[in-house]
Protein backbone atom coordinates (compact mmCIF):
# COMPACT_ATOMS: atom_id res chain seq x y z
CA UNK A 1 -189.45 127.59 1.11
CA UNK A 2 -187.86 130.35 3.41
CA UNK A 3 -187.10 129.35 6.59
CA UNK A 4 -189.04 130.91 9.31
CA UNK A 5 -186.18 131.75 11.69
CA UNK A 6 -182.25 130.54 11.28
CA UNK A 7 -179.49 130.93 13.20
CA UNK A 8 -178.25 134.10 10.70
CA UNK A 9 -181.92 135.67 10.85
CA UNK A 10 -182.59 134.78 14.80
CA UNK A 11 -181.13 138.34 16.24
CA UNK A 12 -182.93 140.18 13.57
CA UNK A 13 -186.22 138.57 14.21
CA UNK A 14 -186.33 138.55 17.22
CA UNK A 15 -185.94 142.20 17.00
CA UNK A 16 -188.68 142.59 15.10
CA UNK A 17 -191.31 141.17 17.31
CA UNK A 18 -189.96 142.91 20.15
CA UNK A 19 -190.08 145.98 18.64
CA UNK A 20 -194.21 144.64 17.41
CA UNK A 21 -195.15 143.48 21.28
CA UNK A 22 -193.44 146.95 22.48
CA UNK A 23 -196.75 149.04 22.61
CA UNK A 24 -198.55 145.77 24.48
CA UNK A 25 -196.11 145.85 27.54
CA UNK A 26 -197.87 148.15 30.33
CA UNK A 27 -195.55 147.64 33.00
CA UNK A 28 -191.78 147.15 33.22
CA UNK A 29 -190.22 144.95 35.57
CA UNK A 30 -186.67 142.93 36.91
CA UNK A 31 -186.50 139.61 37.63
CA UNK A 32 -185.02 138.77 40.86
CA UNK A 33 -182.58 136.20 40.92
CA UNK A 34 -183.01 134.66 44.19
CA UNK A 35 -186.46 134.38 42.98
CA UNK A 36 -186.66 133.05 39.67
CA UNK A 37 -187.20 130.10 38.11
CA UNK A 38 -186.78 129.02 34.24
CA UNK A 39 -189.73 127.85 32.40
CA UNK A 40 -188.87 126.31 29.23
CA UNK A 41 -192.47 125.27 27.77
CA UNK A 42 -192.99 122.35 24.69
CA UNK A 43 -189.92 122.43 23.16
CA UNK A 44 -190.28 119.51 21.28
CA UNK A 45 -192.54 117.62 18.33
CA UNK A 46 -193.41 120.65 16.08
CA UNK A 47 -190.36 123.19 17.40
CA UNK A 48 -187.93 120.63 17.09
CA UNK A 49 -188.44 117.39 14.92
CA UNK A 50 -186.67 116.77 11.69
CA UNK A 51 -186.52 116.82 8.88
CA UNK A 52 -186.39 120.55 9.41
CA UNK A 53 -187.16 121.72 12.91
CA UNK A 54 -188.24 125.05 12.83
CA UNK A 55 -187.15 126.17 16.46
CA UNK A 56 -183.90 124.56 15.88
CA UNK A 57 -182.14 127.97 15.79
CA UNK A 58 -182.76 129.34 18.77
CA UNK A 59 -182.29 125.41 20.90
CA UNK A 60 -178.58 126.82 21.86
CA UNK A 61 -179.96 129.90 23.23
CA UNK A 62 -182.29 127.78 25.22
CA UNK A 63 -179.01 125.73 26.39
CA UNK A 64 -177.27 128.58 27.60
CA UNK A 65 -180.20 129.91 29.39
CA UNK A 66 -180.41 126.57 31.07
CA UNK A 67 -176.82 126.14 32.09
CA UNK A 68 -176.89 129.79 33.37
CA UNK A 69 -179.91 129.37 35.58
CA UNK A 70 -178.42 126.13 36.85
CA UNK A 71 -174.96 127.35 37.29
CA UNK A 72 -176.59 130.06 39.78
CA UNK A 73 -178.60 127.15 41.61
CA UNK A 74 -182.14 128.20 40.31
CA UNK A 75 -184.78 125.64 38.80
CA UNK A 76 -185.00 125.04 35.27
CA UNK A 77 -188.32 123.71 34.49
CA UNK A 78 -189.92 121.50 31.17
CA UNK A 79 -193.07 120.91 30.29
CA UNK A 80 -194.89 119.21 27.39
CA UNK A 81 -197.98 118.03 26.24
């Protein structure tokens, strides 16, 4: 089975759909940092449970997202379901 997204594919594919959502985006705009707020949504159960998680590559990512938006004092939000 080929994995869906690893850690040596992750840049690439995530390349590849933005470059397939590009034509969909109709307005173009910049977060503001006193302002924003980090949503990280389900990441768990299917994204993330062995035996082979298929989100799993891109969890550090999510980390360092985290720890950035709580280093500058802004919320970092989960939710599941």
């Amino acid at each position: 089975m080929i994995d869906y997204i690893s850690p040596e594919t992750l840049d690439e594919k995530t390349s590849e759909w933005l470059e397939k959502i590009e034509p969909f985006i109709f307005s173009r705009w910049e977060l503001d940092p006193e302002k924003s707020a980090l949503l990280i949504i389900d990441c768990q159960n299917f994204f993330v449970t062995q035996p082979e998680p298929d989100g799993a590559p891109i969890l550090p990512r999510i980390r360092e997202l985290a720890r950035t938006f709580r280093h500058a004092g802004r919320p970092v939000i989960f939710t599941r379901h």
